[in-house]
N, C-alpha and C. Protein backbone atom coordinates (compact mmCIF):
# COMPACT_ATOMS: atom_id res chain seq x y z
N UNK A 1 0.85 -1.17 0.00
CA UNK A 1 0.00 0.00 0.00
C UNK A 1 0.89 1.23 0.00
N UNK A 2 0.36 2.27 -0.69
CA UNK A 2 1.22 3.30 -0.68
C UNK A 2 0.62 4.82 -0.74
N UNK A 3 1.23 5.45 0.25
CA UNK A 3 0.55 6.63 0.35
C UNK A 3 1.19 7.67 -0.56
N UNK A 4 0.25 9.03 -0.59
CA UNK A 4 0.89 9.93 -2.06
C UNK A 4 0.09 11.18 -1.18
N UNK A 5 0.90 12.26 -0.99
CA UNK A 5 0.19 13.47 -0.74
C UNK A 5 -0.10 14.18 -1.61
N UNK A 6 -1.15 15.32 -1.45
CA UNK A 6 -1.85 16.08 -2.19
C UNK A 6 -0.96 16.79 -3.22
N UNK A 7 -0.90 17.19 -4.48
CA UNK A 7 -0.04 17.49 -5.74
C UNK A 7 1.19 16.52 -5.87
N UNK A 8 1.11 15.68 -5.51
CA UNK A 8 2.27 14.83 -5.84
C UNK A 8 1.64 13.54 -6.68
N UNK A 9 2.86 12.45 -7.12
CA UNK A 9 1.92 11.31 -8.06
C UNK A 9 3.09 11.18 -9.06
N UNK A 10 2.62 10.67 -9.73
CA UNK A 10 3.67 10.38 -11.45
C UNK A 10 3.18 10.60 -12.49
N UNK A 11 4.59 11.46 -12.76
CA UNK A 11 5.06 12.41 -13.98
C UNK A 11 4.47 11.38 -15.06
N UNK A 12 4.39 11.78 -17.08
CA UNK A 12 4.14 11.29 -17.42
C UNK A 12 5.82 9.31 -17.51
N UNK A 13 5.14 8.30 -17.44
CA UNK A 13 6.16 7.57 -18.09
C UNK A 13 5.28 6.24 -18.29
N UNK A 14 5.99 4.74 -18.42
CA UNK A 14 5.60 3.42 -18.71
C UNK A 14 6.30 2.56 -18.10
N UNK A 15 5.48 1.33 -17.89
CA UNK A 15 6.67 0.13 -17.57
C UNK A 15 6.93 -0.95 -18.58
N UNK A 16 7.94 -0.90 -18.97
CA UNK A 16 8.20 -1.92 -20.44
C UNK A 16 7.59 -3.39 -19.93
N UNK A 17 6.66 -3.99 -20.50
CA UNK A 17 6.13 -5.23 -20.32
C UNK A 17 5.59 -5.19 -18.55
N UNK A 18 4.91 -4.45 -18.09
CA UNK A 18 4.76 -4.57 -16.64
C UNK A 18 3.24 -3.60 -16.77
N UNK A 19 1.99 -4.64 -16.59
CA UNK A 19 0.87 -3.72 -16.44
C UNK A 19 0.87 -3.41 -15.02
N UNK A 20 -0.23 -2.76 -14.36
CA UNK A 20 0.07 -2.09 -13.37
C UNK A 20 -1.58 -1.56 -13.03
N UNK A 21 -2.14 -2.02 -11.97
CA UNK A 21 -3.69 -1.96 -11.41
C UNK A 21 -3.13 -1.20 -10.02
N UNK A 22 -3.98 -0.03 -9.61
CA UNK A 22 -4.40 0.96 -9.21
C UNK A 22 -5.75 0.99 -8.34
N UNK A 23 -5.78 0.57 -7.47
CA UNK A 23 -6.97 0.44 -6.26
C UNK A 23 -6.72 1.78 -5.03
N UNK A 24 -7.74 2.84 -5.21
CA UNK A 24 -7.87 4.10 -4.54
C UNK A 24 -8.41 3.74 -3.10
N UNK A 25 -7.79 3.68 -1.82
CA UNK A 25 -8.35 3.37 -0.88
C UNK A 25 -8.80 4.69 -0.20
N UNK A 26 -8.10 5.81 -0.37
CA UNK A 26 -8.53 7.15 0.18
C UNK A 26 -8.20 8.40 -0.50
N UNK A 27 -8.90 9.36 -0.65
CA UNK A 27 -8.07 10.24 -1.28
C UNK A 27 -9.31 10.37 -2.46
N UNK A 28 -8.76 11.24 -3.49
CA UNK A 28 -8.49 11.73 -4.70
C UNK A 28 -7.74 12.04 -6.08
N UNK A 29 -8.07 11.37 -6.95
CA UNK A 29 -6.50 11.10 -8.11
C UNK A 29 -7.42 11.81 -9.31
N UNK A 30 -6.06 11.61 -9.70
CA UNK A 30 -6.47 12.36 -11.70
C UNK A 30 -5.80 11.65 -11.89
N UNK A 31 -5.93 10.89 -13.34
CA UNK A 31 -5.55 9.95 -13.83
C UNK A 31 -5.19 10.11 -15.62
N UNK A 32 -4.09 9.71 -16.22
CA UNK A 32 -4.28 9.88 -17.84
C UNK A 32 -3.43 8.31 -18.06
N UNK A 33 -4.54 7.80 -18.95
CA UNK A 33 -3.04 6.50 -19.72
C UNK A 33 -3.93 6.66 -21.34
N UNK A 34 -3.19 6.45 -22.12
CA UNK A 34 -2.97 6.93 -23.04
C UNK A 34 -3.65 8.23 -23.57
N UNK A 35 -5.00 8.22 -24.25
CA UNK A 35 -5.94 9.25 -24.58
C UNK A 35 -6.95 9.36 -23.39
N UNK A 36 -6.94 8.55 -22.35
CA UNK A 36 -8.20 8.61 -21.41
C UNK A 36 -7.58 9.76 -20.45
N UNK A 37 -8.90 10.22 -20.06
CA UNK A 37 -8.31 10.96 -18.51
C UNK A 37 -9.58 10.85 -18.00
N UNK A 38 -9.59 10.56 -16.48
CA UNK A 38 -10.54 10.39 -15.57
C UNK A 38 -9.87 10.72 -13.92
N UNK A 39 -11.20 10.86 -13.30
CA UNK A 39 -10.99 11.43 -11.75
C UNK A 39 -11.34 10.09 -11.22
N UNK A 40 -10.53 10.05 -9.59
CA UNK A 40 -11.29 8.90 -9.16
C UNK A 40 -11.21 9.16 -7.47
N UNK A 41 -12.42 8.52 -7.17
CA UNK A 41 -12.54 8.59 -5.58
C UNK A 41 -12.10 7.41 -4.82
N UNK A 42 -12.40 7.61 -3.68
CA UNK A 42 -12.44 5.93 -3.08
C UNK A 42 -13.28 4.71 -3.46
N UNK A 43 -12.58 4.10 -3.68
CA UNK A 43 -13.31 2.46 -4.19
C UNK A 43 -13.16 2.22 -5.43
N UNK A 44 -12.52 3.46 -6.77
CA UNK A 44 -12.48 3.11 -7.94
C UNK A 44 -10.63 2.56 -7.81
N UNK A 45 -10.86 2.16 -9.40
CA UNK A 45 -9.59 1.37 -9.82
C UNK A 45 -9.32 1.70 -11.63
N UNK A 46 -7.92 2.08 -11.39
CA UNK A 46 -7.61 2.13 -12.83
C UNK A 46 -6.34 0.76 -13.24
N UNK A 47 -6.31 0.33 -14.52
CA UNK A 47 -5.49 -0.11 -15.22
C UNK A 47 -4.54 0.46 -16.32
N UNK A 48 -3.32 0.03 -16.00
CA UNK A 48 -2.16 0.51 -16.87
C UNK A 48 -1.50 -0.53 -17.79
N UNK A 49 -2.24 -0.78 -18.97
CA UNK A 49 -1.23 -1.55 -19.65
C UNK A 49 0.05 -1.71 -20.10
N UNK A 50 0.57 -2.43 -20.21
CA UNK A 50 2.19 -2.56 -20.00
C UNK A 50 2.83 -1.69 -21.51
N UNK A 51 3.94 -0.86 -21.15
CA UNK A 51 4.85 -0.11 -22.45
C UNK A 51 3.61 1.38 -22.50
N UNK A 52 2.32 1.77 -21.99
CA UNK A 52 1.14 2.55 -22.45
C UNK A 52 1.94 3.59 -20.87
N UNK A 53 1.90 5.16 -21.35
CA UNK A 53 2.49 6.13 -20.49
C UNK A 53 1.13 6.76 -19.53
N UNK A 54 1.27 6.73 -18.96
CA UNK A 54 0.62 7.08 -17.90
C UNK A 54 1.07 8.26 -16.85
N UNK A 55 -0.20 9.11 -16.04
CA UNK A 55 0.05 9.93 -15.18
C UNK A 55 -0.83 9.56 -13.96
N UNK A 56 -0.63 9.68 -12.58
CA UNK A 56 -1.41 9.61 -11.76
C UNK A 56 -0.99 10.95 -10.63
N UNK A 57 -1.85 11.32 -10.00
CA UNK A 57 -1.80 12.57 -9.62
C UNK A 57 -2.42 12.88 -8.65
N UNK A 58 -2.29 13.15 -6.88
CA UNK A 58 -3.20 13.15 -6.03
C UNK A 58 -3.87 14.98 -6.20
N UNK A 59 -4.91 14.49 -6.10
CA UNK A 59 -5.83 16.11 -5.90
C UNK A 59 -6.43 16.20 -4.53
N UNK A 60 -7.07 17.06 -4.54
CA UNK A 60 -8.08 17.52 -2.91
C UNK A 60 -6.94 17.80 -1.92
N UNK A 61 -7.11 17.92 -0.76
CA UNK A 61 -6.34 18.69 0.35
C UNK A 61 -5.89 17.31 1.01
N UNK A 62 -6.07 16.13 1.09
CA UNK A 62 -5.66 14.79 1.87
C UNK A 62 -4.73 13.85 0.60
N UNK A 63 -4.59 13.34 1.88
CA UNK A 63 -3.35 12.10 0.78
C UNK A 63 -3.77 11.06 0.24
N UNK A 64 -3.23 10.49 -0.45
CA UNK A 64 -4.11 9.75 -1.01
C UNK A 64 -3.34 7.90 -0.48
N UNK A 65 -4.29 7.29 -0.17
CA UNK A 65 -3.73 5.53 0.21
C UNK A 65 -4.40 4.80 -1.07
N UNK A 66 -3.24 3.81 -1.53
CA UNK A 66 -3.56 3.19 -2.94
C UNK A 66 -2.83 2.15 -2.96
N UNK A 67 -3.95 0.58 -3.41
CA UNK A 67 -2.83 -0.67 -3.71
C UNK A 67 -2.58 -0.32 -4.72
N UNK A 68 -1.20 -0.87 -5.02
CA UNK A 68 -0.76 -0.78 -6.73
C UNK A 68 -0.67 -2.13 -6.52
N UNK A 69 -0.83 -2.70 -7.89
CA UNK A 69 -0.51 -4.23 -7.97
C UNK A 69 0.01 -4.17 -9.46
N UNK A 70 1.40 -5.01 -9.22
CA UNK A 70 2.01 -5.12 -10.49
C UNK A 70 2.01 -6.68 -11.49
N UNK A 71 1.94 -6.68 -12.58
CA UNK A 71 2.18 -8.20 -12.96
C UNK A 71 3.24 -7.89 -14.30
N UNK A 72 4.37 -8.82 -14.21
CA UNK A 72 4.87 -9.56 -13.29
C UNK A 72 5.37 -8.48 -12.43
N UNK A 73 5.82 -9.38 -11.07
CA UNK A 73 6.33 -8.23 -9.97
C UNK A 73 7.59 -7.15 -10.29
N UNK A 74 7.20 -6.28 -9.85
CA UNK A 74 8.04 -5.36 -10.21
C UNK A 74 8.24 -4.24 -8.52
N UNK A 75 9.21 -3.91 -8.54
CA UNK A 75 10.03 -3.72 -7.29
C UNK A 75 10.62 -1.98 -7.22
N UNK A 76 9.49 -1.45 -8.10
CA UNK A 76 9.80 0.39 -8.11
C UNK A 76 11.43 0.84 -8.71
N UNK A 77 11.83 0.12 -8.77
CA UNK A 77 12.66 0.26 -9.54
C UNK A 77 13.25 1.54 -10.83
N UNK A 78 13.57 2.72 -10.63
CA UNK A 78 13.33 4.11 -11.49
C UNK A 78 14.38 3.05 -12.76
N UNK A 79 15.17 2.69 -12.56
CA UNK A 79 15.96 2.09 -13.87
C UNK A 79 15.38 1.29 -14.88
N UNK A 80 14.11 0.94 -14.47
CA UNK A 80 12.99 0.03 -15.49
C UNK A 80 11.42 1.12 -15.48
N UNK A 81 11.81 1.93 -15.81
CA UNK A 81 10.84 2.81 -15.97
C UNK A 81 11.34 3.75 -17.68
N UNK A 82 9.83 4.27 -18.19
CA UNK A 82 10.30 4.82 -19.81
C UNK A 82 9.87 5.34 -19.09
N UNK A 83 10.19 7.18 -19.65
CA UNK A 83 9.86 8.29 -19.63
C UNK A 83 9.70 8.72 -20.92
């Protein structure tokens, strides 16, 4: 689980072969992967398909708590990240 305070989140980038699911436990996000952009509250969930650039972005005045779930596992790693 991982927490993200208010204006903070990720810049645009991708994970080469690594999709990437997004479960909002608190908070407020803005969201873009490829042409989509959407807001999300608690209880929604976005998907990131793998090599597709993406932004996520906490909004509102609180922080935001979020599972990320990666397949295959992936370990945050900035050296396996596209920008």
């Amino acid at each position: 689980m991982g927490v993200i305070n208010p204006g903070q989140g990720a810049l645009p980038h991708a994970h080469p072969g690594i999709e990437q699911v997004c479960y909002l436990l608190e908070g407020t996000a803005h969201v873009e992967v490829g042409d989509d952009s959407f807001d999300m509250g608690p209880g929604d969930c976005c998907y990131f398909p793998a090599d597709t650039k993406h932004i996520f972005l906490v909004t509102g005045e609180m922080p935001a708590k979020l599972l990320v779930i990666y397949t295959p596992p992936y370990e945050e790693n900035p050296d396996r990240v596209i920008r």
